[in-house]
N, C-alpha and C. Protein backbone atom coordinates (compact mmCIF):
# COMPACT_ATOMS: atom_id res chain seq x y z
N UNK A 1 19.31 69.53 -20.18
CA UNK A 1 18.63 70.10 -19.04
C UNK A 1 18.26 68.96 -18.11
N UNK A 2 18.64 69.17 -16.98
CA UNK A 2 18.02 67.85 -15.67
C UNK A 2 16.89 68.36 -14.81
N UNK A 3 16.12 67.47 -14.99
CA UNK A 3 14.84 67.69 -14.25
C UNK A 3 14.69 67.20 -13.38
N UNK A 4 13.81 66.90 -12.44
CA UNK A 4 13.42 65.95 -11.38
C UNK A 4 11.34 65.87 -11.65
N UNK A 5 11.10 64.63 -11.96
CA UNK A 5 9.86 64.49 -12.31
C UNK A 5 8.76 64.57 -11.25
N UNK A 6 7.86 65.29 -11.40
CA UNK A 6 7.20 65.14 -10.16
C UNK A 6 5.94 63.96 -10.38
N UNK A 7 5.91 63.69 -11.57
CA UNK A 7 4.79 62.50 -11.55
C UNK A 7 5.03 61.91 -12.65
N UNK A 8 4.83 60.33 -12.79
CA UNK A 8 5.31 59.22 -13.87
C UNK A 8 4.90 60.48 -15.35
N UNK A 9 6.21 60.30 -16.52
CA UNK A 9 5.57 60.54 -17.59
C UNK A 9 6.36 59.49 -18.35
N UNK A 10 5.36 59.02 -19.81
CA UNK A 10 5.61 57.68 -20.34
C UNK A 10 6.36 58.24 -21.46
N UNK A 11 7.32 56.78 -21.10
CA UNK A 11 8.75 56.91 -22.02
C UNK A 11 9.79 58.12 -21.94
N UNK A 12 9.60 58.19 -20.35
CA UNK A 12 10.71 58.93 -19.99
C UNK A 12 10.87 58.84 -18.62
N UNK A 13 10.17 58.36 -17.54
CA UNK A 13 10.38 57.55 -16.41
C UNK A 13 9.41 58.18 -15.06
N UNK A 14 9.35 57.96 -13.72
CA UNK A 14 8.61 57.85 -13.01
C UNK A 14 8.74 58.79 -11.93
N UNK A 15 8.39 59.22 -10.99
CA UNK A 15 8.18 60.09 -9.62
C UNK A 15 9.39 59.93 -9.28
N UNK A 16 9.44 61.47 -9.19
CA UNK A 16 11.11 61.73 -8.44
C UNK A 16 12.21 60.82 -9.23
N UNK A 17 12.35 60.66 -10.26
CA UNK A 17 13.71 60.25 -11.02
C UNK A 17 13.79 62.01 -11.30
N UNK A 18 15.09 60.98 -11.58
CA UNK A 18 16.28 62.48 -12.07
C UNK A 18 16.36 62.32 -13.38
N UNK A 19 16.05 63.11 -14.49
CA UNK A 19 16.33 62.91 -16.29
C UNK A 19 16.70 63.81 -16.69
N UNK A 20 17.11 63.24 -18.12
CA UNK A 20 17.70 64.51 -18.88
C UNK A 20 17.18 64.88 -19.96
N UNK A 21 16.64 66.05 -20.41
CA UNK A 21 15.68 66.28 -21.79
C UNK A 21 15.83 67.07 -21.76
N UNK A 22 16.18 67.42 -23.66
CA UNK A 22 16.42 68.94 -24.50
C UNK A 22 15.73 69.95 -23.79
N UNK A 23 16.56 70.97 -23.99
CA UNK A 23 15.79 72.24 -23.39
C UNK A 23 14.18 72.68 -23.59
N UNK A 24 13.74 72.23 -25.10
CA UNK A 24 12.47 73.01 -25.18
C UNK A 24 11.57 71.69 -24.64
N UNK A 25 12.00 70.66 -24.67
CA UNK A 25 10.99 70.00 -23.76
C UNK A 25 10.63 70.77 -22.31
N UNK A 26 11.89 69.82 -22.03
CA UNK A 26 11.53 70.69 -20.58
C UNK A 26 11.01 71.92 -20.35
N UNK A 27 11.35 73.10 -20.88
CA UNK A 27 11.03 74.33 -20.82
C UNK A 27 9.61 74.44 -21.22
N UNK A 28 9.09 74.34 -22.32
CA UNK A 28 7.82 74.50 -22.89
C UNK A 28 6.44 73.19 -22.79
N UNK A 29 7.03 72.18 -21.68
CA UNK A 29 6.51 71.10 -22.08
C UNK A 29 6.20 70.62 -20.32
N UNK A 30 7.37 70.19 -20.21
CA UNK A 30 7.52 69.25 -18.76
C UNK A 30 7.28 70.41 -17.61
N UNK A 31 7.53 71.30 -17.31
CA UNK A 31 7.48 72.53 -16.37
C UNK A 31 6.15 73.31 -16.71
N UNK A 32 5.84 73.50 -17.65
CA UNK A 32 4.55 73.95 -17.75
C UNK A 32 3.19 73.50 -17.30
N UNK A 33 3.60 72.25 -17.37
CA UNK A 33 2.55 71.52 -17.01
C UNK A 33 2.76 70.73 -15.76
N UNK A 34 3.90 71.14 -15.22
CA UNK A 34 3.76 70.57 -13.84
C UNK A 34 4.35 69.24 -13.69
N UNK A 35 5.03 68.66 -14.78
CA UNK A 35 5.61 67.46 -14.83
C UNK A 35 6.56 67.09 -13.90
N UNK A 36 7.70 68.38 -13.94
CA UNK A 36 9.00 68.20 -13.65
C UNK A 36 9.17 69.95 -13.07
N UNK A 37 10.32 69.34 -12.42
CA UNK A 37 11.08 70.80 -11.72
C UNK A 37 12.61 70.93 -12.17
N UNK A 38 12.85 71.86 -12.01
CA UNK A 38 14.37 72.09 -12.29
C UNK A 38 15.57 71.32 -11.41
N UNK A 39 16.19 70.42 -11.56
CA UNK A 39 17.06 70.12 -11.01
C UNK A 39 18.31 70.26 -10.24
N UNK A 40 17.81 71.34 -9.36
CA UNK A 40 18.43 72.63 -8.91
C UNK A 40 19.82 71.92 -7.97
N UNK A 41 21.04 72.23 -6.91
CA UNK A 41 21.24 71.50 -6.24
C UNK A 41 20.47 71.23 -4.82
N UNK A 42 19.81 71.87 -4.64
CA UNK A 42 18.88 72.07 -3.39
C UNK A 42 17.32 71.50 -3.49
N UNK A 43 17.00 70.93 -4.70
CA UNK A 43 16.37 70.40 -5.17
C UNK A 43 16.66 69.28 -5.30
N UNK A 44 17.80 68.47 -5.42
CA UNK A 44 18.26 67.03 -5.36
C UNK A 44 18.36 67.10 -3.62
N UNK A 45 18.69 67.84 -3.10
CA UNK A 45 19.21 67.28 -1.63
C UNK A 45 17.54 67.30 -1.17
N UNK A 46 16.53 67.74 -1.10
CA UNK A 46 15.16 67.74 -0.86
C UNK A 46 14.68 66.33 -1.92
N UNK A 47 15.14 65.81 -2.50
CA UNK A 47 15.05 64.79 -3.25
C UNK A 47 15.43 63.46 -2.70
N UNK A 48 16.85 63.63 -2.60
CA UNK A 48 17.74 62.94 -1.96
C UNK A 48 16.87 62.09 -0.25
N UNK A 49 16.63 63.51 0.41
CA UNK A 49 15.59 63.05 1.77
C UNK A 49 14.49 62.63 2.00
N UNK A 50 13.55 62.57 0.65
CA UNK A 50 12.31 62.41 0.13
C UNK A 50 12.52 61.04 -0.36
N UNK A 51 13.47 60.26 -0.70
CA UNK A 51 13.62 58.96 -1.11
C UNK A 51 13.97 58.40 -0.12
N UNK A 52 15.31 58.64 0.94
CA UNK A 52 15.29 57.59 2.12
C UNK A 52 13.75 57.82 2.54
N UNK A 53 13.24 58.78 2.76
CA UNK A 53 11.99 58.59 3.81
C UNK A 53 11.11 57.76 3.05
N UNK A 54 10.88 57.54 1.80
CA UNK A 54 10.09 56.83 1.51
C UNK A 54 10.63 55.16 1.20
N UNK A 55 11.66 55.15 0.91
CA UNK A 55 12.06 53.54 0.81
C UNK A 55 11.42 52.56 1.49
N UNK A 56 11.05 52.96 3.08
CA UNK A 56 10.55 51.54 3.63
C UNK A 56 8.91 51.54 3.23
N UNK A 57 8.14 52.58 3.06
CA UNK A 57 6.66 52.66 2.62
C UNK A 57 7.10 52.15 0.98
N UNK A 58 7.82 52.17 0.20
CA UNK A 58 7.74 51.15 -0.79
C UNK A 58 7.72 49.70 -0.84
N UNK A 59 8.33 49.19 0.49
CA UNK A 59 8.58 48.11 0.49
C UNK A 59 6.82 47.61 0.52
N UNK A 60 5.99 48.16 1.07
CA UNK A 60 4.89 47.61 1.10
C UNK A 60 4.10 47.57 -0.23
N UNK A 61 4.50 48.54 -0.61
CA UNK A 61 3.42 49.02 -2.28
C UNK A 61 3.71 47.81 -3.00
N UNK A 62 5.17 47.59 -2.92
CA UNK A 62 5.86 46.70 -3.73
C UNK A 62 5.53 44.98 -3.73
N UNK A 63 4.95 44.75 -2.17
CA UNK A 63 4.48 43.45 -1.94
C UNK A 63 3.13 43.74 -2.39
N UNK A 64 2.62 44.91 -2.00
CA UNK A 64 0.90 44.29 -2.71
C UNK A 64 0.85 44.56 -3.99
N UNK A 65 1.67 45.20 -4.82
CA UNK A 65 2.01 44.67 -5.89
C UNK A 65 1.80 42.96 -6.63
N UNK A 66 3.37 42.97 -5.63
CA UNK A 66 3.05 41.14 -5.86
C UNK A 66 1.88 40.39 -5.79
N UNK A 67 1.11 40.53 -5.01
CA UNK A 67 -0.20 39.97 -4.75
C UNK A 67 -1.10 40.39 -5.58
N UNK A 68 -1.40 42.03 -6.31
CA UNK A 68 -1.86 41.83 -7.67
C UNK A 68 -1.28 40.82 -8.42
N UNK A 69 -0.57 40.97 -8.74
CA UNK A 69 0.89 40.51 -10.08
C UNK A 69 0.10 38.37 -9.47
N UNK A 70 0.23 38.34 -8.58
CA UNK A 70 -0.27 36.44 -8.52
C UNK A 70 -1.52 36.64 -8.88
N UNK A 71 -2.33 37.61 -8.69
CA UNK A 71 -3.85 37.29 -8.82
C UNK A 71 -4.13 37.11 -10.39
N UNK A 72 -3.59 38.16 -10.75
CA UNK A 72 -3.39 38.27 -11.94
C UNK A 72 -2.91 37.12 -13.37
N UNK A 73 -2.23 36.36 -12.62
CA UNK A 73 -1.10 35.42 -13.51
C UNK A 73 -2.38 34.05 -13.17
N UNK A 74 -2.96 34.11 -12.53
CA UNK A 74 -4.35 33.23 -12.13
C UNK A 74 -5.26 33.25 -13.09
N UNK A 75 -5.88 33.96 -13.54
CA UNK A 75 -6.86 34.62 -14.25
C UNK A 75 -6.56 33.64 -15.92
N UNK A 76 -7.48 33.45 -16.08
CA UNK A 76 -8.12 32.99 -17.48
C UNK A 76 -8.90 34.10 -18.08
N UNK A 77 -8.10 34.87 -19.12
CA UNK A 77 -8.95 35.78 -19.79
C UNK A 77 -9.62 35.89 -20.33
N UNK A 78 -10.50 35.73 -21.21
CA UNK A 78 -11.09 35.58 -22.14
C UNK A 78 -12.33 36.85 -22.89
N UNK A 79 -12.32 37.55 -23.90
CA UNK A 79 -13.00 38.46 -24.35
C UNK A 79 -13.23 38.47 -25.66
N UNK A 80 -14.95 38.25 -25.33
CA UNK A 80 -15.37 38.28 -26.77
C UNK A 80 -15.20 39.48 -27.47
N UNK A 81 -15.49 39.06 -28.96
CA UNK A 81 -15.66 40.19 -29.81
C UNK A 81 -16.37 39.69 -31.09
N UNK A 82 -17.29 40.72 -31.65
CA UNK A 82 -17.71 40.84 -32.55
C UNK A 82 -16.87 40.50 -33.55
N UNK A 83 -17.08 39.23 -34.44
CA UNK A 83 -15.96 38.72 -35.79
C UNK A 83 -17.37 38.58 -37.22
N UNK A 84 -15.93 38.97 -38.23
CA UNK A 84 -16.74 38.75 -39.83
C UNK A 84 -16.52 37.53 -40.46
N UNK A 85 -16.15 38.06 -41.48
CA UNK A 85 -15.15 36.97 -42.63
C UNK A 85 -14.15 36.36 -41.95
N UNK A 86 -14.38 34.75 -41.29
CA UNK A 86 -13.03 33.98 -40.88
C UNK A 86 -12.86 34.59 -39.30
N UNK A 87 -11.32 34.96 -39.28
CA UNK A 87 -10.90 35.61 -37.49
C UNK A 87 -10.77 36.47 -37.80
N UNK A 88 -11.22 37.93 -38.68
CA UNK A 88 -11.14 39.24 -38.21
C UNK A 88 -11.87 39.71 -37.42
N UNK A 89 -11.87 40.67 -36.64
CA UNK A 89 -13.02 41.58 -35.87
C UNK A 89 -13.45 42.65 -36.47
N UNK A 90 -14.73 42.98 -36.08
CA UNK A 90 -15.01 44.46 -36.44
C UNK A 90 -14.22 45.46 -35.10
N UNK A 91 -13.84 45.72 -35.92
CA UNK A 91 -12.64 47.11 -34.89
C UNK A 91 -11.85 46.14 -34.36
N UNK A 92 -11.58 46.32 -33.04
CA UNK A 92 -10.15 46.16 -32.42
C UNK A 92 -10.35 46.01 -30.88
N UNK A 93 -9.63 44.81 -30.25
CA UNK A 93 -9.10 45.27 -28.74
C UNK A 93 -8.38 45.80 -28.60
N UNK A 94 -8.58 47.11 -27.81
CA UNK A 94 -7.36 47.77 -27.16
C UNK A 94 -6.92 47.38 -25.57
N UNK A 95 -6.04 48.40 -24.98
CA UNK A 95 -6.18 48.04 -23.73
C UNK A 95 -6.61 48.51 -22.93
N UNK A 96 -8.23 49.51 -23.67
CA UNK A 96 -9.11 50.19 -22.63
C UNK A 96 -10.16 48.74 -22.09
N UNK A 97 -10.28 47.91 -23.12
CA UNK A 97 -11.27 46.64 -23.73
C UNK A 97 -10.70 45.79 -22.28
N UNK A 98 -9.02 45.34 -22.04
CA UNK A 98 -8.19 44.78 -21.41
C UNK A 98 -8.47 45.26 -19.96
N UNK A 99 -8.54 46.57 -19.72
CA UNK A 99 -8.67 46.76 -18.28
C UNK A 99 -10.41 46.93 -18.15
N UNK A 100 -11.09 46.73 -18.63
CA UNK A 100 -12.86 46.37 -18.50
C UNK A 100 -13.18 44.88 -18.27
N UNK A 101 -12.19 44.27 -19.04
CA UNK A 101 -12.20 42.38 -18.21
C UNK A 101 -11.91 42.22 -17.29
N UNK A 102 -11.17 43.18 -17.01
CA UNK A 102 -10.16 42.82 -15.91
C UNK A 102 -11.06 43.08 -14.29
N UNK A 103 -11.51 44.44 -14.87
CA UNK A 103 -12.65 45.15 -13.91
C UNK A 103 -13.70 44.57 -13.28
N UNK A 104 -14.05 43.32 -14.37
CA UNK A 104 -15.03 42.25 -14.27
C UNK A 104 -14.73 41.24 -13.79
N UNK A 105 -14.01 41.16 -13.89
CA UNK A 105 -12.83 39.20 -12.84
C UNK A 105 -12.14 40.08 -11.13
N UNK A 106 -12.70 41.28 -11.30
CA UNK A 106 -12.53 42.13 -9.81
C UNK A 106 -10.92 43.02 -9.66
N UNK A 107 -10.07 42.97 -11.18
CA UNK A 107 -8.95 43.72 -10.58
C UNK A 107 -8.92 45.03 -11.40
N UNK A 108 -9.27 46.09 -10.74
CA UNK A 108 -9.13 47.36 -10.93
C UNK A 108 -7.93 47.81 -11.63
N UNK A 109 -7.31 47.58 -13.17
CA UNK A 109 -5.88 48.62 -13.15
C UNK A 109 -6.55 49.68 -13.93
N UNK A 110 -5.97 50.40 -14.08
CA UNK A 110 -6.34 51.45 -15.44
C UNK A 110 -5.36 51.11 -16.41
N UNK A 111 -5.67 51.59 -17.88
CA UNK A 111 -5.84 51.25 -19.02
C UNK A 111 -4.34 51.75 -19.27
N UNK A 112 -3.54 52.62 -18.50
CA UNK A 112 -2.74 53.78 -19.05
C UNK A 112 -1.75 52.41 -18.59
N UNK A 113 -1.91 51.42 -17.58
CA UNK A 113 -0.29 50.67 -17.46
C UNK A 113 -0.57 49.01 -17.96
N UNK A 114 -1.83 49.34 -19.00
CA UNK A 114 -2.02 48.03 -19.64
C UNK A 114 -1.25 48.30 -21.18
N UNK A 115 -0.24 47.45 -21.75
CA UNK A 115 0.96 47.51 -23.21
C UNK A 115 0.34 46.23 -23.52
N UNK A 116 -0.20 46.50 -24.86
CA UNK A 116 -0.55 45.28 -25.73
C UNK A 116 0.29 44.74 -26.35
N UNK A 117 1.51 43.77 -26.64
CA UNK A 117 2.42 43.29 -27.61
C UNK A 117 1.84 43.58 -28.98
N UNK A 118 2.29 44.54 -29.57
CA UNK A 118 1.96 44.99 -31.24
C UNK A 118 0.93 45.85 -31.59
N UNK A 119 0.60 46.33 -30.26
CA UNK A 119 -0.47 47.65 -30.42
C UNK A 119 -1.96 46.88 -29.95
N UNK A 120 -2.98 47.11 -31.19
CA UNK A 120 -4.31 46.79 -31.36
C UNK A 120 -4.56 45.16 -31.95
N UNK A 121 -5.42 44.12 -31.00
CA UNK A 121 -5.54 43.13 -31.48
C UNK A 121 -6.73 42.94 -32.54
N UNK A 122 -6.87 42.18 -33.58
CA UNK A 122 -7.88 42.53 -34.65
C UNK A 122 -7.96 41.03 -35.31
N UNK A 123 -7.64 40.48 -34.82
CA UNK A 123 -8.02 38.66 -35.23
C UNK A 123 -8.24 38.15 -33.57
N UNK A 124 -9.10 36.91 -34.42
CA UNK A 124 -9.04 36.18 -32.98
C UNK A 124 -7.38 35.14 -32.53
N UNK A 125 -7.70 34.91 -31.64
CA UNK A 125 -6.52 34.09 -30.77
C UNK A 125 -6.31 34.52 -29.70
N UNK A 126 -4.62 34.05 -29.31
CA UNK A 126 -3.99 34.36 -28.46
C UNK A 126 -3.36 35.30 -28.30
N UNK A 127 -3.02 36.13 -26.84
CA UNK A 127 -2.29 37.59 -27.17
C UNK A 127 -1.31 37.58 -26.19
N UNK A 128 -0.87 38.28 -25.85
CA UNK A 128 -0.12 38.76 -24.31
C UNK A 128 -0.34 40.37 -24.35
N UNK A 129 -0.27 40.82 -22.84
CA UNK A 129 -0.28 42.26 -22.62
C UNK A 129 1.02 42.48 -21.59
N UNK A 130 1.53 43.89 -21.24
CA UNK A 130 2.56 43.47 -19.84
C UNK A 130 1.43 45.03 -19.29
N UNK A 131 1.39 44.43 -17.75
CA UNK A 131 0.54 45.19 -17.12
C UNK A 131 1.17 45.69 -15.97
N UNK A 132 1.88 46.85 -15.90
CA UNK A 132 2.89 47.51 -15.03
C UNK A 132 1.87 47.72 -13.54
N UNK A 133 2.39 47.30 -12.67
CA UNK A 133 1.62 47.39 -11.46
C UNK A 133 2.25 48.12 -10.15
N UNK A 134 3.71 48.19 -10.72
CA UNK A 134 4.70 49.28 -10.09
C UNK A 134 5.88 49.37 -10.51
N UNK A 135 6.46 50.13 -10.78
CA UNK A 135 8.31 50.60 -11.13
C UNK A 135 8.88 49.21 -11.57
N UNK A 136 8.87 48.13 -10.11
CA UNK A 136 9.37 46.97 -10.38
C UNK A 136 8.72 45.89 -10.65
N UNK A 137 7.15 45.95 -10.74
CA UNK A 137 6.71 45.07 -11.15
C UNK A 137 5.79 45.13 -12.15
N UNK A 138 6.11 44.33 -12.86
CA UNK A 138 5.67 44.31 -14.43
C UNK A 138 5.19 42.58 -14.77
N UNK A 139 3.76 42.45 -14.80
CA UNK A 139 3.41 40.86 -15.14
C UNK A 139 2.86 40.87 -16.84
N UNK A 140 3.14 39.37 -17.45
CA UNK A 140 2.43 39.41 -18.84
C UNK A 140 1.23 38.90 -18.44
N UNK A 141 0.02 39.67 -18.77
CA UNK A 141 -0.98 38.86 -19.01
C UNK A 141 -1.26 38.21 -20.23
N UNK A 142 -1.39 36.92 -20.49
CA UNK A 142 -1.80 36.22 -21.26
C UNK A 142 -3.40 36.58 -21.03
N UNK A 143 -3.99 36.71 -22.56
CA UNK A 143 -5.75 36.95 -22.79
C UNK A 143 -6.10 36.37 -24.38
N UNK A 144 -7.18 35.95 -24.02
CA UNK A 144 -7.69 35.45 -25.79
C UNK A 144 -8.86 35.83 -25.99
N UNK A 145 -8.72 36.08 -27.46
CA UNK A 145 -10.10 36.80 -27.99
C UNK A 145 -10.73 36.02 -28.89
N UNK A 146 -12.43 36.17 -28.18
CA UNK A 146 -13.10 34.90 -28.78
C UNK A 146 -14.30 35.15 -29.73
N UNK A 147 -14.77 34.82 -30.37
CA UNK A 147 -16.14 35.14 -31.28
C UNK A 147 -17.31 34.96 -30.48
N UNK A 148 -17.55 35.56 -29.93
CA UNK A 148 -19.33 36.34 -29.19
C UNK A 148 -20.78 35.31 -29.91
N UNK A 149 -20.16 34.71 -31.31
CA UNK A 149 -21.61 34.11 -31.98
C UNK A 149 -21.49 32.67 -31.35
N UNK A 150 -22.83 32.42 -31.07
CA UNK A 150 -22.94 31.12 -30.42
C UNK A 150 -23.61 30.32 -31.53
């Protein structure tokens, strides 16, 4: 079944792509909820005109992108956490933890386009995250997690 997405869904791609997924997805899943539309032919050509018109207003998203993406690659992370025995933590950074530092050094992302390399961090050290900031731009943040006891 070909759809046309009407808004990013994860691990299957972004606004206005064209995809392909089993019937009961789509049917009971992606359309129900407003994900996606049927990929009708009159629906690609309204598609089709909806992308030239927007190409040159990407070009801008796409540079201030970049200018997150440098601010970003600037940044010295650093986030404490509560540790026990040695470098474990009690609980875990996620990357709700990741976009609340971030919030605090002044850059607003949300949590949903922050990817931790290996899920949940739970020792101290060094980490990386990749922090999607648009379609084409994707930066690693390097962040380290530190013990809070002075």
């Amino acid at each position: 079944m070909e759809l046309i997405l009407k808004q990013d869904v994860v691990n299957l791609g972004f606004k206005d792509d064209l995809v392909a997924v089993k019937n009961g997805y789509g049917r009971n899943y992606l359309i129900p909820h407003g994900f996606a539309v049927l990929a009708t032919s009159s629906a690609k050509k309204v598609l089709a005109e909806t992308l030239k018109q927007r190409a040159h207003k990407e070009k801008s998203i796409v540079k201030e992108a970049n200018k997150i993406a440098e601010a970003l690659k600037s940044l010295e992370l650093m986030i404490p956490a509560k540790t026990g025995e040695g470098d474990k933590l009690f609980g875990s950074i996620s990357n709700a933890n990741l976009s609340e530092s971030l919030a605090k050094e002044g850059q607003e992302i949300e949590r949903k386009f922050i990817t931790i390399a290996g899920g949940l961090v739970k020792r101290l050290g060094k980490y990386s995250a990749k922090v999607r900031l648009h379609r084409d731009v994707i930066v690693d943040l390097p962040f380290e997690v530190t013990s809070d006891k002075k």
